[in-house]
Protein backbone atom coordinates (compact mmCIF):
# COMPACT_ATOMS: atom_id res chain seq x y z
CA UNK A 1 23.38 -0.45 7.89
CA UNK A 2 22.18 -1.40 10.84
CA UNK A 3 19.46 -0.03 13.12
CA UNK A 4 20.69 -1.45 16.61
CA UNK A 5 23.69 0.47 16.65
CA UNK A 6 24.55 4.30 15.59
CA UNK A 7 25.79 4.47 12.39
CA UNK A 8 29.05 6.47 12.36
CA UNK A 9 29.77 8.65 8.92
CA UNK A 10 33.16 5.47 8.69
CA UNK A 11 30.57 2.95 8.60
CA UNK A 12 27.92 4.59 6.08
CA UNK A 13 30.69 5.49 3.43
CA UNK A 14 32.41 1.98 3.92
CA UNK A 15 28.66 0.75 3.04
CA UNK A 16 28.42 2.79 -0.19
CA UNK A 17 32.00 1.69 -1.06
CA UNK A 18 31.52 -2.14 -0.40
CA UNK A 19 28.43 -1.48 -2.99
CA UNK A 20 30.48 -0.13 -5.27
CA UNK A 21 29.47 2.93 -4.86
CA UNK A 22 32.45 5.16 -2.65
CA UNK A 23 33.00 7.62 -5.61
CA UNK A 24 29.65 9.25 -6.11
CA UNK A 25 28.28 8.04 -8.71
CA UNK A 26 29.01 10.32 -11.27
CA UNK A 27 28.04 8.44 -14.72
CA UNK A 28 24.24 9.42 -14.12
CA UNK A 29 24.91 12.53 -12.56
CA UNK A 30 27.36 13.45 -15.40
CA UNK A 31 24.34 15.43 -17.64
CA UNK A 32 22.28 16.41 -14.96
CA UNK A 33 21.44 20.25 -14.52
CA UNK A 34 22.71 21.74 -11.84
CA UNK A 35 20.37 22.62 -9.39
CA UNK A 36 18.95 25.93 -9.41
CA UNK A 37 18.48 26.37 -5.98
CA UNK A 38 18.49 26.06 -2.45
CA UNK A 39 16.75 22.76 -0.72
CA UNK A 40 15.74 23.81 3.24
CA UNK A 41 15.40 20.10 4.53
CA UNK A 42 13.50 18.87 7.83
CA UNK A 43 14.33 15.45 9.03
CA UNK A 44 12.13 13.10 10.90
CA UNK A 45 14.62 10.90 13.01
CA UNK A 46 17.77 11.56 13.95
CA UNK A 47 19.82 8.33 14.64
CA UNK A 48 20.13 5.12 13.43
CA UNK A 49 19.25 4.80 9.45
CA UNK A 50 18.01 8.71 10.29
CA UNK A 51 21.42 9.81 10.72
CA UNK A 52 22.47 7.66 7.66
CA UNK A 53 19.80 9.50 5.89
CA UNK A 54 20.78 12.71 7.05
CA UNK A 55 24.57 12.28 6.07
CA UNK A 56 23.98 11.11 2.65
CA UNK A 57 21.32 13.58 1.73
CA UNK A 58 23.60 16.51 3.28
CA UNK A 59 26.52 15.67 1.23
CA UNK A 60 25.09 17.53 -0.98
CA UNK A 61 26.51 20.92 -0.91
CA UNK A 62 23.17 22.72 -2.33
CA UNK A 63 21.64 21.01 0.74
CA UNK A 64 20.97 22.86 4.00
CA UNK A 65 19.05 21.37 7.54
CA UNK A 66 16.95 23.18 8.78
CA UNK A 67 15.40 21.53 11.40
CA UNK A 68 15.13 17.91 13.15
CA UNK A 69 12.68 16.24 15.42
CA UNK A 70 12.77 13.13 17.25
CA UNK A 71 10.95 11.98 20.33
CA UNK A 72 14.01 10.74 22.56
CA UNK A 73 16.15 14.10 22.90
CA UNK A 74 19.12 11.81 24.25
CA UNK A 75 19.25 10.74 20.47
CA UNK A 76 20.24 13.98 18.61
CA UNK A 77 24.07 14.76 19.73
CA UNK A 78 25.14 13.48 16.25
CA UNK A 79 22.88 16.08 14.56
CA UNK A 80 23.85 18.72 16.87
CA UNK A 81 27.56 18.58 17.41
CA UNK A 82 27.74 18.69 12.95
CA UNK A 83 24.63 20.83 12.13
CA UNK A 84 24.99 23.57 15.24
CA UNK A 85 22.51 25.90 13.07
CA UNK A 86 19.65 23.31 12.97
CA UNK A 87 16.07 23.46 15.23
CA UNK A 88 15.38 20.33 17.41
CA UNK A 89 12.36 19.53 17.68
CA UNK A 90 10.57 16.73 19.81
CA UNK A 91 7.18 16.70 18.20
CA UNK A 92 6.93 16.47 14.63
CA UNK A 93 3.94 18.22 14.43
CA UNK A 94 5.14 21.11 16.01
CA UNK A 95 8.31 21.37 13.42
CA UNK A 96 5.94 20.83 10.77
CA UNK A 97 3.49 23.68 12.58
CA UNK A 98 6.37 26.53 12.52
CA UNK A 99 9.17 25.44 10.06
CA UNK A 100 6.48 24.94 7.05
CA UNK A 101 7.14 28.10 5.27
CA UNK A 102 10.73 27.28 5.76
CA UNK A 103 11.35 23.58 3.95
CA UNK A 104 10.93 22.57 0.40
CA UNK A 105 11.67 18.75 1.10
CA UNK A 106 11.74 16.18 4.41
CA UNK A 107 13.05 12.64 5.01
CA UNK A 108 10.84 10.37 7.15
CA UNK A 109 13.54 7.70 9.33
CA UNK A 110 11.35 6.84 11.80
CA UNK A 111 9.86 3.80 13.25
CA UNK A 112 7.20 2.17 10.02
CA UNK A 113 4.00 3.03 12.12
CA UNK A 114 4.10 6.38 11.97
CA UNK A 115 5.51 6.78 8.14
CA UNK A 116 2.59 7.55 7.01
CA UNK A 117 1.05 10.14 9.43
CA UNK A 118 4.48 12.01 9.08
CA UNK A 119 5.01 11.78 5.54
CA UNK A 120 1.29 12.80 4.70
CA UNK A 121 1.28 15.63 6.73
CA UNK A 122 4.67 16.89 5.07
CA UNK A 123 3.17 16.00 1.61
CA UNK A 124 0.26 18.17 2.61
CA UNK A 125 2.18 21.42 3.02
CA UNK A 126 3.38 20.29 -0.82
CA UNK A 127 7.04 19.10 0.53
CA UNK A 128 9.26 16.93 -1.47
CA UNK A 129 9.25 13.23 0.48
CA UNK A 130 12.18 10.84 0.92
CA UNK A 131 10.90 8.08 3.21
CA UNK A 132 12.55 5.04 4.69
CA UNK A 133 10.86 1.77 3.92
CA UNK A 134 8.47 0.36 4.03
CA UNK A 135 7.09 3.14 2.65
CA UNK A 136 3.86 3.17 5.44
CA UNK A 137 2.99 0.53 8.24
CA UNK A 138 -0.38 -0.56 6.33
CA UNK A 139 -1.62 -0.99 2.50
CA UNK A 140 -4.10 2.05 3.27
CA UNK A 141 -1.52 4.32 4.00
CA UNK A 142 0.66 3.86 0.82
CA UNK A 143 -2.13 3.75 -1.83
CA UNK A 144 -2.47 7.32 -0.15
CA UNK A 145 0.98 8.40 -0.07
CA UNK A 146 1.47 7.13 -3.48
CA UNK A 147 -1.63 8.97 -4.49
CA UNK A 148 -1.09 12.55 -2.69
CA UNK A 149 2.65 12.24 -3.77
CA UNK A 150 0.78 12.11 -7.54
CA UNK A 151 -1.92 14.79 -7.53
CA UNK A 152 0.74 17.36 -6.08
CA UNK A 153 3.67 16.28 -8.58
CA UNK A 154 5.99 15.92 -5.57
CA UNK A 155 9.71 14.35 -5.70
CA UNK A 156 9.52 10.99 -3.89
CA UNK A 157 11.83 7.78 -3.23
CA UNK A 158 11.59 5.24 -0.81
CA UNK A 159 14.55 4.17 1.05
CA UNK A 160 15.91 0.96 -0.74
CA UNK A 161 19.16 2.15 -1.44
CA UNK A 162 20.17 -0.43 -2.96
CA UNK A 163 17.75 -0.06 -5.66
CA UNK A 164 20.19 2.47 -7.57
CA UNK A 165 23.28 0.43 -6.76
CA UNK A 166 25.31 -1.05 -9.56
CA UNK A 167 24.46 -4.66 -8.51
CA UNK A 168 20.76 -4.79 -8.41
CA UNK A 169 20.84 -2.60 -11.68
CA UNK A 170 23.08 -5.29 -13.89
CA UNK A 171 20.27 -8.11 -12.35
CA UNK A 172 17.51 -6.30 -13.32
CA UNK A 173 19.34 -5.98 -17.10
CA UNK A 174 19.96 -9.63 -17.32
CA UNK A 175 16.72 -10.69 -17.08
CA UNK A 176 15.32 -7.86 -19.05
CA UNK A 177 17.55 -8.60 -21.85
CA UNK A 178 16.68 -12.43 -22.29
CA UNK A 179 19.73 -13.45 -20.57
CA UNK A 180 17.49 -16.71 -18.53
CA UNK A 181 14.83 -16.74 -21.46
CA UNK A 182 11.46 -15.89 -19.71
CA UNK A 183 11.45 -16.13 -16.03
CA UNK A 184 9.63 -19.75 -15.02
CA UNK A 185 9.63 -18.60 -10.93
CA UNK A 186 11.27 -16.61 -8.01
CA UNK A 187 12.68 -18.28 -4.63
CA UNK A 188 13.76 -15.14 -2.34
CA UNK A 189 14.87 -15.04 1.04
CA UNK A 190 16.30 -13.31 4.07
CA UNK A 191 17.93 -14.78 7.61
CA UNK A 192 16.80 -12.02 9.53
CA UNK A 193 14.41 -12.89 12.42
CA UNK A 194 12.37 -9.88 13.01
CA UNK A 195 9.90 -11.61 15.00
CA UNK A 196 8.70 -12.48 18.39
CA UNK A 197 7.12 -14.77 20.49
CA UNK A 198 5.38 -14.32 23.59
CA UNK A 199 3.32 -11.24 25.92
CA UNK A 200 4.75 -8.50 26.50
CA UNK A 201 6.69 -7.58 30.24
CA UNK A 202 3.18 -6.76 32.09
CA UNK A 203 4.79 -4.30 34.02
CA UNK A 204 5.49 -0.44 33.10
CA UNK A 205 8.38 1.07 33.42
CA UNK A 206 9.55 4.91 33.69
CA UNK A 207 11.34 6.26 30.33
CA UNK A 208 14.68 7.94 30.40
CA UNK A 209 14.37 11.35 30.63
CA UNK A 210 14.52 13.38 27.06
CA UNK A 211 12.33 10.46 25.54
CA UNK A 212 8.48 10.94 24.88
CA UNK A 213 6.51 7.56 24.99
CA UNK A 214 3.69 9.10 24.45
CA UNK A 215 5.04 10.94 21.17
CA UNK A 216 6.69 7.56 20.25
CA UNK A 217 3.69 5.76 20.37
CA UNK A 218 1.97 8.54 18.06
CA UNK A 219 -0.78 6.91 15.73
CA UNK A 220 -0.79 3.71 17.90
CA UNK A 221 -2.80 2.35 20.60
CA UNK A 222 -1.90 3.28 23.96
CA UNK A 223 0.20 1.00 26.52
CA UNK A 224 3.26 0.99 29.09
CA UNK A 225 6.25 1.79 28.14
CA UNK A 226 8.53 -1.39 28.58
CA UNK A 227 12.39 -0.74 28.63
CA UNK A 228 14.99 -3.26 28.29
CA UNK A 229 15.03 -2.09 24.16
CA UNK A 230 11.80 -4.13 24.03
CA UNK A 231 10.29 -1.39 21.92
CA UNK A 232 13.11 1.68 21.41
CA UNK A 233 15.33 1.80 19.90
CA UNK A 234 16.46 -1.44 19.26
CA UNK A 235 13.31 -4.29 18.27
CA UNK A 236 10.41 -1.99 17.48
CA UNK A 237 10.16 -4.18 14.00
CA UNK A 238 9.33 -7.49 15.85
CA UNK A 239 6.01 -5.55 17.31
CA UNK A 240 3.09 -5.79 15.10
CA UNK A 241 1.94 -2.45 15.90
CA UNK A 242 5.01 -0.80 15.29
CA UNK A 243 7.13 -2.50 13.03
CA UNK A 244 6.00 -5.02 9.35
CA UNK A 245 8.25 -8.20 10.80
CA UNK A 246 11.20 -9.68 8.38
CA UNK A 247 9.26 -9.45 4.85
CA UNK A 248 8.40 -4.98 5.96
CA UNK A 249 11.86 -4.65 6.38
CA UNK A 250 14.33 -6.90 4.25
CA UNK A 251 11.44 -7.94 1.83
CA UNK A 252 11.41 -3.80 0.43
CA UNK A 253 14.88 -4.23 -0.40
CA UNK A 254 15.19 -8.81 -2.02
CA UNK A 255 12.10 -8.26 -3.28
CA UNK A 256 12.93 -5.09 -5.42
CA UNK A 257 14.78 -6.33 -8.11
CA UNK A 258 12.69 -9.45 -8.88
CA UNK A 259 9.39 -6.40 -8.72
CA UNK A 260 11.45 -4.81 -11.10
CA UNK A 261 13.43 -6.99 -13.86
CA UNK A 262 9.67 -9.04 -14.23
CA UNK A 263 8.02 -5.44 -14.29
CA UNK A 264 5.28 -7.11 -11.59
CA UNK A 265 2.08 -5.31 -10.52
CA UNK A 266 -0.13 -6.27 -7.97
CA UNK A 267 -0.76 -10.19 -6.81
CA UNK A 268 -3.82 -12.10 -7.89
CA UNK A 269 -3.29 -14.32 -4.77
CA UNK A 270 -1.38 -15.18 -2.06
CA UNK A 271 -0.83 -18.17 0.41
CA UNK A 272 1.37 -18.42 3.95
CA UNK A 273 2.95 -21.41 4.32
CA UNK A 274 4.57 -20.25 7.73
CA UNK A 275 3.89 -19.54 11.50
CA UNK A 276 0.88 -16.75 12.43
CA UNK A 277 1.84 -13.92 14.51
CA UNK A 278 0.70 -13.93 18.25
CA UNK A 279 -1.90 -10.98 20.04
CA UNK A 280 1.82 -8.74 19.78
CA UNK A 281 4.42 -10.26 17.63
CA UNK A 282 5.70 -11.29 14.03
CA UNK A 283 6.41 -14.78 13.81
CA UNK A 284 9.98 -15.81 11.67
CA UNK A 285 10.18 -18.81 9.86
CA UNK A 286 7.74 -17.11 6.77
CA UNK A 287 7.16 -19.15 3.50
CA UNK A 288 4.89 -17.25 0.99
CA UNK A 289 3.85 -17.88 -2.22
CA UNK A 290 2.79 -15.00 -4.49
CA UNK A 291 1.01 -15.66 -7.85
CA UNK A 292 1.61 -12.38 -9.99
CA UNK A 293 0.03 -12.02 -13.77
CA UNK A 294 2.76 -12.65 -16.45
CA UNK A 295 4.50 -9.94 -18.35
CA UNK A 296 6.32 -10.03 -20.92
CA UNK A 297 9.70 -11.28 -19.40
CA UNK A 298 7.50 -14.03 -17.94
CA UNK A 299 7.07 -17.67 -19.67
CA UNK A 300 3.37 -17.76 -18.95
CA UNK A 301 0.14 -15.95 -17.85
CA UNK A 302 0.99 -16.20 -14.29
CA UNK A 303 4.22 -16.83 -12.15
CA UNK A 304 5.07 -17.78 -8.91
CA UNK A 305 7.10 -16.29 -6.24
CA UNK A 306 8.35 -17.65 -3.03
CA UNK A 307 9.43 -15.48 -0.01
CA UNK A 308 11.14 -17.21 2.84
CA UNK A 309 12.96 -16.13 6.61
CA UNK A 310 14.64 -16.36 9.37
CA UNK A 311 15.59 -20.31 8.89
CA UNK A 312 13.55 -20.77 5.87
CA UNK A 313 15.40 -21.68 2.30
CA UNK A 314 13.82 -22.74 -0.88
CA UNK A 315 13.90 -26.37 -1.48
CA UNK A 316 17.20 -27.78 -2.34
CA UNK A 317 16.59 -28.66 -5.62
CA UNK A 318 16.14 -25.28 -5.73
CA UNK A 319 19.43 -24.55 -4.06
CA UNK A 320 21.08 -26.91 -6.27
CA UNK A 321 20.70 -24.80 -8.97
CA UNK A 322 23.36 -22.39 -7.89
CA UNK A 323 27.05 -23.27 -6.86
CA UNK A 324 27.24 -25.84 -4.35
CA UNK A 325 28.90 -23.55 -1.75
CA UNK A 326 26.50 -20.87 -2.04
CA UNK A 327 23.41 -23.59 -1.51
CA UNK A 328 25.50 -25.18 1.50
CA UNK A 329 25.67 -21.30 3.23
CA UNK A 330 22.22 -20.36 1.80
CA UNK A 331 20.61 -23.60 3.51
CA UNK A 332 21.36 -22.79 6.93
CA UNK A 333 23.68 -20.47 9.53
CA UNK A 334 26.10 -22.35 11.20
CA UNK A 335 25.91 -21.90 14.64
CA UNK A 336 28.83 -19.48 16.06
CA UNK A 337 29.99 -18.46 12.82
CA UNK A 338 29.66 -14.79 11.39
CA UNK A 339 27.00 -14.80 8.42
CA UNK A 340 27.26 -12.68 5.23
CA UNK A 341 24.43 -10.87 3.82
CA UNK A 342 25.86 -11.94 0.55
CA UNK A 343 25.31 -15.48 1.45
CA UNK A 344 22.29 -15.46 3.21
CA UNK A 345 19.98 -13.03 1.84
CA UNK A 346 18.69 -13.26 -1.99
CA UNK A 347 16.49 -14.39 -4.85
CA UNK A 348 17.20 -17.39 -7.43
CA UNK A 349 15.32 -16.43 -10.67
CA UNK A 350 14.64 -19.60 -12.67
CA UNK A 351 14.61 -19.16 -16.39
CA UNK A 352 13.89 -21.14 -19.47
CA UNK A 353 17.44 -20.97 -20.67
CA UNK A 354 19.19 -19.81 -17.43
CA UNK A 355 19.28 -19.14 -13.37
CA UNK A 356 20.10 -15.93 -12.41
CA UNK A 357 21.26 -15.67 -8.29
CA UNK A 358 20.79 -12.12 -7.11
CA UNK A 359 22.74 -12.31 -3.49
CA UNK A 360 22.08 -9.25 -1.44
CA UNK A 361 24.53 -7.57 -1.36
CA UNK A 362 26.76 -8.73 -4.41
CA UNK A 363 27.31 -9.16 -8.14
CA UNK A 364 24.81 -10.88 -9.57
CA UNK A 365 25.65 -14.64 -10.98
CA UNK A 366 24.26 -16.70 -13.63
CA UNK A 367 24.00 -20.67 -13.81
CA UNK A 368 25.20 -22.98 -15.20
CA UNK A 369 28.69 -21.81 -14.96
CA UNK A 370 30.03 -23.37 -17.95
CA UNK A 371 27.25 -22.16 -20.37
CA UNK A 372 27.80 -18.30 -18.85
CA UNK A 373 31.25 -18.47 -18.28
CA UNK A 374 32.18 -15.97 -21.46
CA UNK A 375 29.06 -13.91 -20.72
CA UNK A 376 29.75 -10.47 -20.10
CA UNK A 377 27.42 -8.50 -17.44
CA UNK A 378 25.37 -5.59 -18.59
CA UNK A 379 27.50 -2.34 -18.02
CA UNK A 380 24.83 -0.63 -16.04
CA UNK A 381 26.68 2.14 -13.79
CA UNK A 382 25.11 2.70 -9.98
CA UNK A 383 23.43 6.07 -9.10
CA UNK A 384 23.29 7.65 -5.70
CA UNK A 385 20.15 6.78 -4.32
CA UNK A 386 20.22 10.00 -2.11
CA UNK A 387 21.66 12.60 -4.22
CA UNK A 388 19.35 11.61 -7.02
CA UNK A 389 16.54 12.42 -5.02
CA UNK A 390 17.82 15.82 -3.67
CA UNK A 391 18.73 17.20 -6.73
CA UNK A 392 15.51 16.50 -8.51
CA UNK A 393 14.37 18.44 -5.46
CA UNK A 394 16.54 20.99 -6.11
CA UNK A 395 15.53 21.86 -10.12
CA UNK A 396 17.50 18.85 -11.35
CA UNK A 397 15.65 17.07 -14.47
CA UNK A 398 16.48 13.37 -13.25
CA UNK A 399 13.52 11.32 -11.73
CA UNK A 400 14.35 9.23 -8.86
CA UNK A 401 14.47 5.54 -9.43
CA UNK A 402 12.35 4.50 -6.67
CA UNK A 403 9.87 7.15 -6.63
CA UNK A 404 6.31 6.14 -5.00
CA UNK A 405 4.78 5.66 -8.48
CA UNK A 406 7.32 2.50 -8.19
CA UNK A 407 7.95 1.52 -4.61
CA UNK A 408 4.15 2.23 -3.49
CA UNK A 409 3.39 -0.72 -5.36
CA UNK A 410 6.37 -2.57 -4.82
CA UNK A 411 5.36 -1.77 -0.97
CA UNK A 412 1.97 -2.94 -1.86
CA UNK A 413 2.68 -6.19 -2.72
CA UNK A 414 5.10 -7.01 0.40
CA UNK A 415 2.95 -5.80 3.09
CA UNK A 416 0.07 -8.35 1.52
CA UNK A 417 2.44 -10.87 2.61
CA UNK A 418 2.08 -9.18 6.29
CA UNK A 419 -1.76 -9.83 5.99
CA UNK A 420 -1.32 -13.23 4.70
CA UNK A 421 0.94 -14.75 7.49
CA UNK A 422 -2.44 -13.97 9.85
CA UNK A 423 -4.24 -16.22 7.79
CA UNK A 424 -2.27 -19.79 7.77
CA UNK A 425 -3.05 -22.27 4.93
CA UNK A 426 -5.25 -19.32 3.08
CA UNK A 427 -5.33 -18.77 0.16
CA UNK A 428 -6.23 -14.79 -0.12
CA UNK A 429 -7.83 -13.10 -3.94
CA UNK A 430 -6.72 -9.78 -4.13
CA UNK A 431 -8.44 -6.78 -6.21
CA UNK A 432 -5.64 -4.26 -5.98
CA UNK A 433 -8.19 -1.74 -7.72
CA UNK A 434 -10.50 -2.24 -4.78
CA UNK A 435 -7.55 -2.24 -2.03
CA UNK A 436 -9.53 -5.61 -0.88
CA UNK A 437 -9.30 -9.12 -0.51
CA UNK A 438 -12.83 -10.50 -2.11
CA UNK A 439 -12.49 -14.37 -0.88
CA UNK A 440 -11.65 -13.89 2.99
CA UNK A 441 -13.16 -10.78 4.00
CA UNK A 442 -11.57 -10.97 8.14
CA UNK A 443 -8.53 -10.11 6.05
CA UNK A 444 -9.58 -6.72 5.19
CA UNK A 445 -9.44 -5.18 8.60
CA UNK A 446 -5.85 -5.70 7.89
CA UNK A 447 -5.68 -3.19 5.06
CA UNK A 448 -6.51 -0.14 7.10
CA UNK A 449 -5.84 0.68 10.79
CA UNK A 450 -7.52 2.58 13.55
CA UNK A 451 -5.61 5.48 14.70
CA UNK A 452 -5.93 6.41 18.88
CA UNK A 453 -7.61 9.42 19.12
CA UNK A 454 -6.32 12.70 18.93
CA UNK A 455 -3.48 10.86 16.12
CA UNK A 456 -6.09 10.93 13.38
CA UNK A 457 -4.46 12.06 10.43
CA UNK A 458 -6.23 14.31 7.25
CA UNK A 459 -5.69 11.88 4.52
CA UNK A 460 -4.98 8.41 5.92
């Protein structure tokens, strides 16, 4: 689903259905209590993957929307014309301020610098949290959500749908049940190019009217508004005071079942192969290379894992491991010809008896053919990734899959990569206990942001 256009309720269910997921889901839901109450939700965004958000979380009928806020007015006719009853709001502190005693849960779908002044001021007032990733803009902020979200027992999940899908599910079974042997090392990937280069237009413009700049910029240093979709709504993500680049965004959702099936914690180093980042912008073109302690589904006490985008592939050995048309599509886009995420986004887990391909978004594959060609995939149904969440909001007894306890550090470990890119050639220790890198300290005023003044948040 994209974010540069509106998503229309046709497109999100033809999403779910392409995913194998168009009837709901039931197999999980099948022995779950029903839940015992009302949920009053808030949302924070109200277009884009906000709507999305809104639409799958509302299909619940035990669900009812209570209020909305979003800075640019001009954005909630969607919400409106379906939910007539619900509050607009332009300031989310001011829904938060007089709708408090009225909500029991919020989701957060707004641009990933202010996730985590939102979401910790909801969490605050004790409300159940469903926020897009990644889950916060900086490593500070989601060791605190994930910590808050503990102490008060709230429901949480972070929005990587595709976590609960049926695809990503049988991967993370295959290598769990010895399917590659014990995983040697990871090649991932995405061909999006959320990135940059370049100042930005010196001169200000006027917003439209209906749209707050100064409530968009919220947490963030101050500075013209510049139109054109340089910032809102369309390439927000590119900025790197605004957005996490290609590895925030598409790196929460290739990198999850890899975090997962190898049952990762935090990095003992990291290294950027790649481009830095100007004064404003995410670079494209990313190669990282993790080094993670080995678990149990690994083959020794550490393994690798390589992140690469925007025209980046692994090395075609590499490649060469899977089918010989998915390394020809994987290697490059061709130039006036309509990509698939399938082909172009993914991970290649190398095994000592096996290769597992995990395209995003498809069934998983294994390699070689003719050794796997009788093997049957693990029949591991797919969950909704919304509902799940809702109805353990609601009194139901099933914990969300990708609660913060999970996709904190899952979150954790991408945005490192966001530090590292700064840092060319680098290698970079990291004490996760500490939240610190101990060789290069300049790296560390990475971790944790400065908020403007006045957008200090209790907390964060």
């Amino acid at each position: 689903m994209s974010l540069l256009r509106p998503v229309t309720r046709r497109t999100f269910l033809k999403t779910l259905g392409a995913a194998g997921l168009a009837a709901p889901f039931i197999a999980r839901h099948a022995h779950a209590a029903a839940p015992s109450r009302t949920l009053r939700h808030a949302s924070f965004g109200t277009s884009g993957m906000a709507w999305a958000d809104i639409q799958a979380i509302m299909s619940n009928p035990f669900v009812k929307l209570v209020a909305v806020a979003d800075v640019d007015l001009n954005k909630v006719k969607n919400v409106k014309e379906t939910f007539p009853d619900v509050k607009v709001y332009q300031d989310w502190r001011e829904l938060l301020d007089k709708e408090q005693h009225n909500l029991d849960s919020v989701n957060v779908s707004v641009p990933d610098h202010m996730h985590g002044p939102i979401a910790m001021s909801a969490m605050q007032l004790g409300k159940h949290c469903y926020c897009q990733k990644p889950l916060a803009h900086d490593l500070h902020e989601v060791r605190a959500l994930t910590k808050i979200a503990r102490e008060k027992k709230l429901i949480t999940q972070m929005g990587i749908q595709i976590h609960s899908y049926k695809v990503y599910r049988q991967a993370v079974a295959l290598v769990q049940s010895g399917a590659i042997g014990k995983v040697k090392e990871v090649h991932t990937w995405s061909s999006k190019k959320w990135g940059d280069t370049g100042a930005p237009q010196p001169k200000g413009e006027t917003p439209a009217a209906g749209f707050d700049w100064n409530l968009w910029l919220g947490a963030s240093a101050d500075r013209p508004y510049v139109g054109g979709g340089y910032y809102h709504p369309s390439n927000w993500r590119k900025r790197l005071d605004f957005g996490t680049g290609t590895f925030g965004d598409m790196g929460c959702h290739i990198f999850d079942p890899v975090f997962e099936a190898l049952a990762l914690t935090a990095p003992l180093s990291l290294k950027s192969e790649g481009p830095a980042p100007d004064r404003w912008n995410w670079a494209i073109n990313a190669r990282i290379r993790y080094v993670f302690p080995g678990t149990r589904f690994t083959e020794g006490k550490t393994v690798n894992v390589s992140w690469y985008d925007g025209d980046e592939r692994p090395p075609q050995d590499i490649l060469a491991l899977i089918d010989h048309d998915a390394a020809s599509l994987a290697k490059a886009a061709v130039p006036g010809k309509k990509k698939r995420a399938d082909d172009f986004q993914g991970s290649i887990i190398i095994g000592t008896q096996g290769v597992l391909h995990v395209p995003h978004i498809a069934t998983p594959k294994l390699y070689p053919v003719a050794k796997f060609k009788d093997y049957t995939l693990p029949q591991v149904e797919g969950t909704h990734h919304w509902s799940d969440w809702a109805d353990a909001c609601a009194g139901g007894k099933l914990k969300p899959l990708a609660h913060f306890d999970y996709s904190g550090p899952l979150t954790e470990a991408v945005l490192l990569g966001s530090v590292a890119v700064r840092f060319p050639l680098t290698n970079l220790d990291w004490d996760a206990e500490k939240l610190a890198f101990t060789n290069v300290k300049d790296a560390n005023q990475f971790v944790r942001r400065a908020y403007r003044k006045g957008w200090e948040t209790k907390g964060l």
